[in-house]
Protein backbone atom coordinates (compact mmCIF):
# COMPACT_ATOMS: atom_id res chain seq x y z
CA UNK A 1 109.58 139.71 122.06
CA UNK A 2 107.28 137.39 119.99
CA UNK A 3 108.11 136.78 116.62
CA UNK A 4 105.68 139.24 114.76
CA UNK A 5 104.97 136.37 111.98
CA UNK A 6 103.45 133.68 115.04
CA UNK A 7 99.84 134.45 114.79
CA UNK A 8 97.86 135.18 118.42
CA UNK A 9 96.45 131.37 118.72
CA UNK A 10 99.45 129.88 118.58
CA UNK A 11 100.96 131.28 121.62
CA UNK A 12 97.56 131.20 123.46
CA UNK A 13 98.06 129.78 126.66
CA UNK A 14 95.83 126.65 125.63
CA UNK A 15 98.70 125.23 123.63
CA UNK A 16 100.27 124.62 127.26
CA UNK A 17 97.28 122.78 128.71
CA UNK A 18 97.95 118.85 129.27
CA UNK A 19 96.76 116.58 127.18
CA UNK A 20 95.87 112.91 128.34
CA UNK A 21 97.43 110.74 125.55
CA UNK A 22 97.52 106.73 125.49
CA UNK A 23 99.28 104.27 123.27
CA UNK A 24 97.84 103.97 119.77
CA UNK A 25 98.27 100.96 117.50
CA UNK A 26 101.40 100.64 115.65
CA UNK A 27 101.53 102.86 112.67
CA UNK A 28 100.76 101.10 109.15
CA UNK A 29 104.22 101.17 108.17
CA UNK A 30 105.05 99.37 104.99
CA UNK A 31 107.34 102.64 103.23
CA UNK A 32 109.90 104.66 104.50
CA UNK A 33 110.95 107.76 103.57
CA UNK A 34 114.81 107.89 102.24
CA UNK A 35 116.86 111.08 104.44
CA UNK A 36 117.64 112.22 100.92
CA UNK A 37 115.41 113.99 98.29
CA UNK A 38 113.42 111.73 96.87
CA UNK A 39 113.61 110.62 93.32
CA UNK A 40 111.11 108.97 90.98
CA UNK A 41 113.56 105.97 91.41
CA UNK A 42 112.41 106.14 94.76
CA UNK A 43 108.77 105.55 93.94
CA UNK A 44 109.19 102.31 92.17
CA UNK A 45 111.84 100.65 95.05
CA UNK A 46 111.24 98.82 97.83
CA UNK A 47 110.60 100.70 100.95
CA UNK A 48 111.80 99.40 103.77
CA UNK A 49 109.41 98.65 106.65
CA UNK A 50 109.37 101.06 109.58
CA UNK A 51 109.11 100.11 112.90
CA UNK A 52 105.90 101.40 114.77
CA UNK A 53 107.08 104.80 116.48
CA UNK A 54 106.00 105.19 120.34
CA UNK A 55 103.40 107.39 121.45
CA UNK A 56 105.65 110.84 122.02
CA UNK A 57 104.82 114.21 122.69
CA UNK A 58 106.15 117.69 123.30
CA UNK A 59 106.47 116.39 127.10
CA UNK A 60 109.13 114.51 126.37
CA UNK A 61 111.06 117.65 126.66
CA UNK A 62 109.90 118.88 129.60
CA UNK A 63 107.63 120.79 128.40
CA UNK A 64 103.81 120.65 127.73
CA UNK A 65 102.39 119.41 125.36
CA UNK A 66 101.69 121.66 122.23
CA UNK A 67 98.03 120.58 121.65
CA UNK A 68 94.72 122.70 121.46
CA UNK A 69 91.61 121.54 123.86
CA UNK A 70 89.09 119.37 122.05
CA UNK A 71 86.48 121.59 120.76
CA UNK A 72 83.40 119.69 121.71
CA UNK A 73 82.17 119.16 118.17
CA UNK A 74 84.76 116.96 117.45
CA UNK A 75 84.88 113.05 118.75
CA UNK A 76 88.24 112.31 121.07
CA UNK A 77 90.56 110.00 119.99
CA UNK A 78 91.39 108.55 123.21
CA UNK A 79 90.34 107.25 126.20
CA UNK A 80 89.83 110.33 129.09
CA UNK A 81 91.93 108.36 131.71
CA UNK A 82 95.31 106.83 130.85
CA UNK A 83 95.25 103.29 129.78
CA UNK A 84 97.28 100.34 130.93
CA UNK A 85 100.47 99.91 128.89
CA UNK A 86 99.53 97.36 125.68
CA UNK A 87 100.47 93.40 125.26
CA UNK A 88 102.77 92.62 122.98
CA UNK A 89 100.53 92.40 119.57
CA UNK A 90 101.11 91.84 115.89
CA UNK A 91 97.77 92.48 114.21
CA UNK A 92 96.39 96.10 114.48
CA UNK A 93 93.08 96.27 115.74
CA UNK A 94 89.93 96.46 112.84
CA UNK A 95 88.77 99.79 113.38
CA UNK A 96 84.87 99.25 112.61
CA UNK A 97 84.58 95.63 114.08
CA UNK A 98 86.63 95.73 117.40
CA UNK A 99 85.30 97.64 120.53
CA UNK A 100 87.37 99.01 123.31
CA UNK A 101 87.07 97.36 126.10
CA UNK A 102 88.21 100.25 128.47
CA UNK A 103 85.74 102.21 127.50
CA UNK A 104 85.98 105.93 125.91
CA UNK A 105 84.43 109.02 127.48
CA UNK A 106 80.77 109.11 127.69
CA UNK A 107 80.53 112.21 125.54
CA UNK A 108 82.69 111.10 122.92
CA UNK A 109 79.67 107.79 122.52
CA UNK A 110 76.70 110.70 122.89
CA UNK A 111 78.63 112.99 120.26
CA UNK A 112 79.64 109.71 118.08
CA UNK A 113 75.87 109.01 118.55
CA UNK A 114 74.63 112.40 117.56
CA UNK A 115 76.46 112.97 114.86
CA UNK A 116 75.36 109.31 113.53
CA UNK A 117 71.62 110.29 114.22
CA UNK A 118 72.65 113.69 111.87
CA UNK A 119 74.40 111.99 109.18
CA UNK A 120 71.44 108.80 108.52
CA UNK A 121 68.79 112.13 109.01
CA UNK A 122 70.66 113.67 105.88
CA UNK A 123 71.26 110.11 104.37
CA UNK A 124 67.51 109.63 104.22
CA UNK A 125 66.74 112.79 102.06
CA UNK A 126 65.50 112.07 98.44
CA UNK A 127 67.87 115.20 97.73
CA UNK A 128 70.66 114.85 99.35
CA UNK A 129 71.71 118.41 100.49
CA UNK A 130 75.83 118.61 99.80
CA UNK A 131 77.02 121.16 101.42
CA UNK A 132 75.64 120.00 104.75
CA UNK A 133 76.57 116.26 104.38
CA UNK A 134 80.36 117.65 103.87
CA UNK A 135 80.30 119.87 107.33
CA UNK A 136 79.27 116.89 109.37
CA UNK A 137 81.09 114.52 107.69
CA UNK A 138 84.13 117.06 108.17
CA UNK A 139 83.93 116.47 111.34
CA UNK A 140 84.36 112.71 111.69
CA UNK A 141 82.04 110.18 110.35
CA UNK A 142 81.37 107.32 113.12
CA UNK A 143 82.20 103.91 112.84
CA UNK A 144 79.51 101.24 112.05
CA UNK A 145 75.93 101.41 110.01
CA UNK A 146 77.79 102.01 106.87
CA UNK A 147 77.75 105.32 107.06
CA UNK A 148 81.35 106.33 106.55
CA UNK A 149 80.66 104.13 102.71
CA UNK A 150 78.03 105.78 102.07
CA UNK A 151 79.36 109.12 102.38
CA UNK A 152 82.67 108.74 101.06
CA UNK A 153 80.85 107.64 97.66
CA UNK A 154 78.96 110.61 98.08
CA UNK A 155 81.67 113.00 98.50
CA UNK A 156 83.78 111.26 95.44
CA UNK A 157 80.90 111.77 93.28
CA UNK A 158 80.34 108.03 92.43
CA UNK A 159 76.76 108.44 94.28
CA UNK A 160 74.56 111.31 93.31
CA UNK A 161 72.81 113.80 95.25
CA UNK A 162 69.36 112.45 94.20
CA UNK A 163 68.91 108.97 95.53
CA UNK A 164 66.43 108.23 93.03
CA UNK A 165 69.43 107.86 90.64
CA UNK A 166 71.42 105.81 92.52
CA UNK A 167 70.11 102.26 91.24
CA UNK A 168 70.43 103.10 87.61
CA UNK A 169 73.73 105.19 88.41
CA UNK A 170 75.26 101.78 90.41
CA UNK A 171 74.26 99.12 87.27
CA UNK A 172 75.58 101.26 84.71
CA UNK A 173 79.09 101.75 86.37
CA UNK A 174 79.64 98.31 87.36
CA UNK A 175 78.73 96.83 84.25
CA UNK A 176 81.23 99.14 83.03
CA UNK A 177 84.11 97.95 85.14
CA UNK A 178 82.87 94.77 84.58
CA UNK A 179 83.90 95.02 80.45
CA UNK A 180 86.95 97.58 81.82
CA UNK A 181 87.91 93.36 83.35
CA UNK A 182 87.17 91.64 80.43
CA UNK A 183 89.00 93.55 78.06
CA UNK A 184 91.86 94.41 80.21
CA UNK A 185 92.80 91.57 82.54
CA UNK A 186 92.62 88.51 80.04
CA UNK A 187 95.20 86.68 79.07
CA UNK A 188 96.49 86.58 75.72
CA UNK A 189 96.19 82.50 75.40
CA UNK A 190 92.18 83.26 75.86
CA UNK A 191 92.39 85.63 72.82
CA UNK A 192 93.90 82.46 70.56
CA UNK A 193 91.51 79.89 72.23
CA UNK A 194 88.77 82.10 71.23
CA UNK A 195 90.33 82.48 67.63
CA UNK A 196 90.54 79.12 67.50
CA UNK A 197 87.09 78.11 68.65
CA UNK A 198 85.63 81.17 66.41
CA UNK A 199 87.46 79.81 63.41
CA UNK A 200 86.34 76.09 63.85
CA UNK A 201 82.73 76.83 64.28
CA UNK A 202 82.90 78.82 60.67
CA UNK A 203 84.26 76.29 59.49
CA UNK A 204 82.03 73.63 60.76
CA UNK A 205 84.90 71.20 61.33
CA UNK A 206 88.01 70.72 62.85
CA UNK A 207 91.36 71.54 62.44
CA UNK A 208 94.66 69.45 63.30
CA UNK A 209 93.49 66.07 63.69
CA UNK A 210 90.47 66.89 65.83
CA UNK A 211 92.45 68.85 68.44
CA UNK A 212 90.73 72.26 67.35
CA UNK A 213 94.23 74.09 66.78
CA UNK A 214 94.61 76.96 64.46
CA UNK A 215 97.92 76.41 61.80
CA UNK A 216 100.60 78.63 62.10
CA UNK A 217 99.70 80.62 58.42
CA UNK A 218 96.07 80.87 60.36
CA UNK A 219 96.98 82.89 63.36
CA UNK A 220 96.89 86.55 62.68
CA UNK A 221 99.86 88.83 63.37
CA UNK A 222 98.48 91.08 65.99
CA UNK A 223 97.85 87.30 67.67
CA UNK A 224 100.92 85.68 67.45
CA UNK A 225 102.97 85.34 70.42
CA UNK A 226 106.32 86.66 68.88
CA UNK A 227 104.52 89.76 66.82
CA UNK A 228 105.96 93.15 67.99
CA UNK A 229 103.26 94.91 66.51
CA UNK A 230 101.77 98.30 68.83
CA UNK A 231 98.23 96.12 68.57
CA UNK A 232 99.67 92.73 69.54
CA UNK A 233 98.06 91.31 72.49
CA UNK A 234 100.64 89.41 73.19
CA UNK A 235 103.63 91.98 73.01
CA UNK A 236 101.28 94.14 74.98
CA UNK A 237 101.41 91.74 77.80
CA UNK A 238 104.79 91.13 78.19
CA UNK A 239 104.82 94.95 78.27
CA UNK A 240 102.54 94.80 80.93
CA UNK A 241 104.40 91.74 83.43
CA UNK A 242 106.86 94.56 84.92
CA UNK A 243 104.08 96.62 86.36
CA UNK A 244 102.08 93.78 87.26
CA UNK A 245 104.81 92.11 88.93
CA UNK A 246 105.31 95.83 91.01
CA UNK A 247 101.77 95.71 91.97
CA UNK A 248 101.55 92.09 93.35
CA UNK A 249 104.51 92.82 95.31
CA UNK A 250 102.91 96.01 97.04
CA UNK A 251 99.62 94.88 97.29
CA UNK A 252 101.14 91.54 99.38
CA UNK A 253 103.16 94.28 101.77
CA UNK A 254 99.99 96.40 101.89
CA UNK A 255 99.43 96.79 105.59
CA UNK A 256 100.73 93.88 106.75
CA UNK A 257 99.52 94.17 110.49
CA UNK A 258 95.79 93.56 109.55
CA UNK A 259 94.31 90.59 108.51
CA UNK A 260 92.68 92.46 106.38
CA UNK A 261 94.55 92.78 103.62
CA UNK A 262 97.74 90.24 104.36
CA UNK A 263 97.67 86.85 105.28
CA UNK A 264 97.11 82.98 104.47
CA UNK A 265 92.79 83.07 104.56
CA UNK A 266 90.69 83.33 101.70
CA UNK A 267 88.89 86.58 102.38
CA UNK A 268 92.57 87.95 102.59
CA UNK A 269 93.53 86.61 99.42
CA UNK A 270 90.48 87.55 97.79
CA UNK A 271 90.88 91.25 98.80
CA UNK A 272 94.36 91.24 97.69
CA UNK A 273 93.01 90.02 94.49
CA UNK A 274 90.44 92.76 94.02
CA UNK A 275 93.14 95.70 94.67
CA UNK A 276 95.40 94.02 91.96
CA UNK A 277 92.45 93.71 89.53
CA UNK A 278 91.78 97.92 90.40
CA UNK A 279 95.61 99.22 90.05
CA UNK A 280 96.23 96.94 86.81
CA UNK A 281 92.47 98.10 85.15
CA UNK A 282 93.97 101.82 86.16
CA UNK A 283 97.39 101.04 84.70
CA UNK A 284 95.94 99.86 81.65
CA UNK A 285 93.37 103.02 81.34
CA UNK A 286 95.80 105.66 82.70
CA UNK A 287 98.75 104.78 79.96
CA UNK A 288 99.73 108.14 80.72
CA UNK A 289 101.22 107.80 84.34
CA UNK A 290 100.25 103.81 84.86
CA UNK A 291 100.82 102.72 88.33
CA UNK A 292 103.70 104.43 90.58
CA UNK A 293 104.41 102.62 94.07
CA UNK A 294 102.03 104.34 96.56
CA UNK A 295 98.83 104.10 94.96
CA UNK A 296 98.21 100.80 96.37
CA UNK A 297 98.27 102.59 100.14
CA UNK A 298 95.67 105.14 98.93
CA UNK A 299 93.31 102.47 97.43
CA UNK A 300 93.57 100.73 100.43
CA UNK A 301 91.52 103.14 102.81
CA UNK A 302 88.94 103.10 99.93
CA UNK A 303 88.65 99.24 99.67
CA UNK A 304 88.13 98.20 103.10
CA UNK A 305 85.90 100.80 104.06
CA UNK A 306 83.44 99.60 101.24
CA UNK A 307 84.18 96.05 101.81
CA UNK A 308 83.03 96.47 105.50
CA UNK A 309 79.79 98.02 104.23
CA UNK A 310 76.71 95.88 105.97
CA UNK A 311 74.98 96.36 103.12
CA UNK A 312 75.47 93.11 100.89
CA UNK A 313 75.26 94.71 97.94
CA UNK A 314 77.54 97.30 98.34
CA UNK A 315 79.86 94.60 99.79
CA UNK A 316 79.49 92.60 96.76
CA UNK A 317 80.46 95.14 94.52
CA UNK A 318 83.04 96.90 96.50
CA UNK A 319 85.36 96.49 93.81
CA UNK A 320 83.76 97.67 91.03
CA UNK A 321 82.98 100.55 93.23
CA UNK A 322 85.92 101.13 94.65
CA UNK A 323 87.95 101.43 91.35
CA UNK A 324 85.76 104.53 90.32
CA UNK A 325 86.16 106.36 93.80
CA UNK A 326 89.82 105.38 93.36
CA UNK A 327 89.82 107.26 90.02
CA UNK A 328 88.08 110.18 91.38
CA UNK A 329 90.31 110.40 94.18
CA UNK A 330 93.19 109.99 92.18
CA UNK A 331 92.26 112.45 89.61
CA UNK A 332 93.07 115.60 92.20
CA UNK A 333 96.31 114.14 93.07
CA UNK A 334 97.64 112.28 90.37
CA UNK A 335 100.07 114.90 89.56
CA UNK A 336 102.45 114.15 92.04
CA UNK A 337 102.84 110.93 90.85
CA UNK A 338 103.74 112.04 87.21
CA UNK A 339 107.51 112.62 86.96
CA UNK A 340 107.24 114.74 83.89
CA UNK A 341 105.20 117.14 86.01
CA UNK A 342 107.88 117.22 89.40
CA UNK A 343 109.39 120.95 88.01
CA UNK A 344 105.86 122.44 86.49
CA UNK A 345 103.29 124.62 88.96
CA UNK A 346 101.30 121.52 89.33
CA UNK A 347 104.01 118.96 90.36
CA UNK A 348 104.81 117.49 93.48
CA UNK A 349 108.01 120.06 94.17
CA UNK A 350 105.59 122.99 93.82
CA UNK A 351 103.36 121.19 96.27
CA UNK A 352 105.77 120.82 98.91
CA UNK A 353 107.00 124.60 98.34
CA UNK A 354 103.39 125.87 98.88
CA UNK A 355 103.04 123.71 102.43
CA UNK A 356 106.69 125.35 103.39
CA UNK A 357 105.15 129.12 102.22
CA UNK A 358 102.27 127.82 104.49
CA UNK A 359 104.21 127.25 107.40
CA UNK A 360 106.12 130.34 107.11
CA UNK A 361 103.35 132.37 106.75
CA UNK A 362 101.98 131.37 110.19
CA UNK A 363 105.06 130.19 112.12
CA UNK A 364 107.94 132.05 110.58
CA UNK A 365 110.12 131.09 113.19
CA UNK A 366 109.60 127.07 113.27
CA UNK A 367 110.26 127.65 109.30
CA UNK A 368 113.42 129.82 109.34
CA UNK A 369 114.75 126.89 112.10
CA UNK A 370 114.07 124.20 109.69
CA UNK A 371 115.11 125.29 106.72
CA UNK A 372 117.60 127.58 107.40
CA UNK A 373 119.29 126.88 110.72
CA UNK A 374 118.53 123.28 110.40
CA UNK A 375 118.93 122.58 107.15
CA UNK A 376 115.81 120.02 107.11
CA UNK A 377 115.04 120.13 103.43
CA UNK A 378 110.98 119.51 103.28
CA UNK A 379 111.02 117.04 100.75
CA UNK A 380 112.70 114.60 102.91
CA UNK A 381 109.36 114.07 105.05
CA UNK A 382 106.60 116.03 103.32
CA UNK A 383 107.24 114.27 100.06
CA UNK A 384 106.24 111.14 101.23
CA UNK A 385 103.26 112.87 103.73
CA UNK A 386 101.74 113.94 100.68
CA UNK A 387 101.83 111.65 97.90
CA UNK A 388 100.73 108.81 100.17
CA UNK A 389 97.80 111.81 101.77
CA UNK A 390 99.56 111.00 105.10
CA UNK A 391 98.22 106.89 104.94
CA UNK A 392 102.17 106.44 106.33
CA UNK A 393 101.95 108.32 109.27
CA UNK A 394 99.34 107.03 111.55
CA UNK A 395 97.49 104.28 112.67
CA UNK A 396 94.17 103.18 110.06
CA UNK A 397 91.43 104.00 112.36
CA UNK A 398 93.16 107.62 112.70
CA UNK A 399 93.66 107.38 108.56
CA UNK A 400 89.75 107.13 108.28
CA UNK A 401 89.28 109.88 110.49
CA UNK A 402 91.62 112.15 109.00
CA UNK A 403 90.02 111.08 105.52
CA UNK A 404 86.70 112.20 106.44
CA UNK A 405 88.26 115.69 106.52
CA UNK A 406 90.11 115.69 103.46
CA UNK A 407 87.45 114.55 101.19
CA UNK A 408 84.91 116.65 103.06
CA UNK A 409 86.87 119.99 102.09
CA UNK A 410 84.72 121.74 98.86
CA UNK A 411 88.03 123.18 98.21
CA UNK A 412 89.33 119.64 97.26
CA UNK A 413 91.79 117.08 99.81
CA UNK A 414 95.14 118.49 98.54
CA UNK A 415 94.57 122.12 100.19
CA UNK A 416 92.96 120.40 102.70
CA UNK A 417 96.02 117.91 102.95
CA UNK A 418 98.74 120.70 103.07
CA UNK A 419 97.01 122.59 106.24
CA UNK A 420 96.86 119.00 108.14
CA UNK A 421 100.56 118.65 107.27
CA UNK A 422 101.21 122.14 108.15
CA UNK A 423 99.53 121.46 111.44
CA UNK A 424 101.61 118.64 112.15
CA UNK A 425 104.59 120.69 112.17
CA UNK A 426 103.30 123.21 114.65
CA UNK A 427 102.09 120.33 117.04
CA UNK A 428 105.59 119.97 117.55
CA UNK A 429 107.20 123.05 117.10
CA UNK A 430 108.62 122.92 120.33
CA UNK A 431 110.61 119.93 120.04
CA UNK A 432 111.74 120.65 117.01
CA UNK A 433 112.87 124.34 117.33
CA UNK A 434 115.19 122.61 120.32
CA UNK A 435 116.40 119.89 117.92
CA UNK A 436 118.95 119.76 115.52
CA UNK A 437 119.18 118.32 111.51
CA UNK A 438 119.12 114.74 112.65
CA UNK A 439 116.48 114.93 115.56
CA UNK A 440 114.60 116.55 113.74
CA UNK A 441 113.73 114.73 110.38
CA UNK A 442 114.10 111.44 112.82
CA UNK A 443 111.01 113.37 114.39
CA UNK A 444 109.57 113.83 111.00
CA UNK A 445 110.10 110.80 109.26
CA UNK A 446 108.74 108.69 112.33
CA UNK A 447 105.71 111.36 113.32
CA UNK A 448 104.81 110.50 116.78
CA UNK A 449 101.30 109.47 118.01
CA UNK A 450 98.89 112.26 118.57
CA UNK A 451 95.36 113.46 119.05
CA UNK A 452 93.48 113.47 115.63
CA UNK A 453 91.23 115.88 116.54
CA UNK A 454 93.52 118.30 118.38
CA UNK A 455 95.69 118.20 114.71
CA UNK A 456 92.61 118.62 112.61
CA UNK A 457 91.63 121.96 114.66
CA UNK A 458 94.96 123.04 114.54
CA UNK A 459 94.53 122.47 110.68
CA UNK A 460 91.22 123.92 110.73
CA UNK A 461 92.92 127.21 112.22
CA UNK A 462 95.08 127.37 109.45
CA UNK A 463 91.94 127.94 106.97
CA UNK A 464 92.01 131.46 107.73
CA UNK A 465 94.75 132.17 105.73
CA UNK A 466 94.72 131.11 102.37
CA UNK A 467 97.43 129.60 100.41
CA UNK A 468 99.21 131.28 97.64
């Protein structure tokens, strides 16, 4: 007899249709999650690299594969015939520049197209109408024309509805990160020079045989390099060198497969420079939480997306305006980063509890086998799924994708986020109601490749019953 707590679509005989699956590219993998609950100790060490999981599926078990059909509003994934098995590679492909040279299904290019044609329609509006810009972006915002940058500023609130404000909107906020830079990022020997050079034009002469230096009874406390005052710039930045340190070293390990963000070429360096520049300006703002390991993989969606805009402007300034989508972003999630908040209703343990109540209340049987027979404690994979909004778990063309959803959602991307993760779990409840504690969060903790769309239906299914 069927568990009364499965809902009806779940055990619809769809879920046992085949699904046609190739090989994705690797994973960005640059954290691991520990097979222990996860501290805030956890958040600031290194994460070991993952290795790329390979493309898996209920099948695997003899079984088919748990996967809904493609509703034909929403763009597949993959190719419609299986493609040959991949050469050995170490870069993963750019998702808006490279082109698949096996071709995808001709209705996935006439949807992709359609939806494109919808989207620049709605683009073009003086008023921008909202609530229909977020149900066809929901469904997956093509690649190319800048669309996907365009949107996403929209739906982050950094662009207004009324495109008659944009230009005035755009000046005034990067100006304002531009003195957020100014005032934040110098160095303390600037401050001095500037003392110095301030002091000697006053004066009208020069100090210390023509060399322009200040005396040692001249330099002010707050200025002096061994002052411990709260205002001291300089006690302030030592202060500052452990976080800043942190950040270099993630941003450097920030996808590390795309050239992108890592390697030895200018453009690489220079983006690497612009996402230290945002999570240090954030640090300094936000003295509240500062930076916590992770937040460099959720600004990096953000950056290259804007950086990839063809509009030269918007490329220009993708910094400026990626720091305030960051922010905006950030502020709906930043309290699972805050350890203070980890036991209140709003902190990351609460989080993860209203996923599991999720779960349970649609597939009470794939929960009771987790965390009952099983013992899988969710924090060991979810904790990481959802602080990182699931950036860990699949390859960055799939991130976008799954991003276009999540900041589509009017009800915000963490409800939005705890569905898709909920969803995840029933696309392989099979193979994990036959597995035990250690197959299981090995499953969990190395997600296997799947179809987007088929887990952002599943998701979508799960809208129908509200969390608690």
């Amino acid at each position: 007899m069927v568990n009364k707590r499965v809902p009806d679509w779940l055990n619809n005989s769809m879920w046992s249709a085949p699904t046609t699956t190739t090989p994705s590219p690797p994973k960005s993998q640059s954290q691991s999650s520990p097979s222990r609950s996860p501290s805030h100790a956890d958040r600031i060490d290194t994460y070991p690299s993952k290795p790329p999981s390979v493309t898996s599926s209920d099948s695997s078990m003899n079984e088919p594969r748990e996967s809904l059909p493609s509703p034909s509003v929403i763009r597949p994934e993959s190719p419609s015939k299986p493609a040959p098995a991949p050469a050995p590679r170490t870069e993963v492909k750019d998702p808006l520049t490279s082109s698949d040279s096996s071709g995808n299904d001709v209705s996935s290019h006439v949807e992709d197209d359609s939806r494109q044609a919808q989207l620049s329609q709605e683009l073009s509006r003086k008023i921008i109408n909202m609530v229909e810009l977020k149900k066809l972006a929901s469904l997956g915002i093509p690649d190319g024309a800048g669309i996907r940058s365009t949107v996403w500023k929209l739906l982050l609130s950094y662009l207004p509805s009324d495109k008659g404000l944009w230009s005035s909107e755009l000046a005034k906020k990067r100006s304002q990160y531009k003195h957020f830079k100014e005032d934040l990022l110098k160095n303390p020997s600037e401050v001095t020079r500037k003392l110095e050079e301030s002091t000697s034009s006053q004066n009208g002469e020069k100090t210390k045989e023509g060399k322009g230096l200040l005396s040692r009874s001249e330099i002010p406390e707050d200025e002096h390099p061994l002052s411990l005052g709260k205002t001291s710039v300089w006690n302030q930045f030592f202060q500052d060198t452990e976080i800043i340190e942190q950040i270099d070293r993630d941003v450097k390990r920030t996808h590390p497969d795309m050239h992108f963000f890592s390697g030895d070429t200018a453009s690489a360096k220079a983006n690497q420079d612009a996402l230290k520049n945002i999570l240090i300006v954030y640090a300094k703002l936000n003295p509240g939480i500062r930076y916590v390991q992770g937040m460099n993989e959720i600004l990096a969606p953000l950056f290259y997306v804007f950086k990839n805009d063809p509009n030269e402007d918007f490329v220009g300034n993708a910094e400026a305006d990626t720091f305030f989508c960051f922010v905006e972003l950030l502020s709906g999630v930043r309290d699972n980063f805050c350890k203070q908040l980890d036991n209140s209703v709003v902190g990351i343990r609460s989080t993860i509890s209203k996923m599991s109540q999720l779960l349970k209340d649609h597939d009470e049987e794939l929960w009771r086998h987790l965390e009952h027979t099983t013992k899988v404690n969710p924090q060991f994979y979810a904790f990481r799924w959802i602080t990182l909004l699931l950036t860990q778990e699949f390859n960055f063309a799939d991130i976008l994708h799954i991003w276009d959803t999540l900041l589509s959602d009017p009800e915000g991307p963490q409800e939005t986020l705890l569905r898709v993760c909920c969803a995840m779990l029933i696309l392989v409840r099979r193979r994990l109601l036959a597995g035990d504690f250690t197959a299981n969060l090995k499953l969990l903790q190395s997600y296997p490749s799947t179809n987007i769309s088929h887990l952002l239906y599943v998701a979508n299914k799960l809208r129908s019953h509200p969390l608690l």
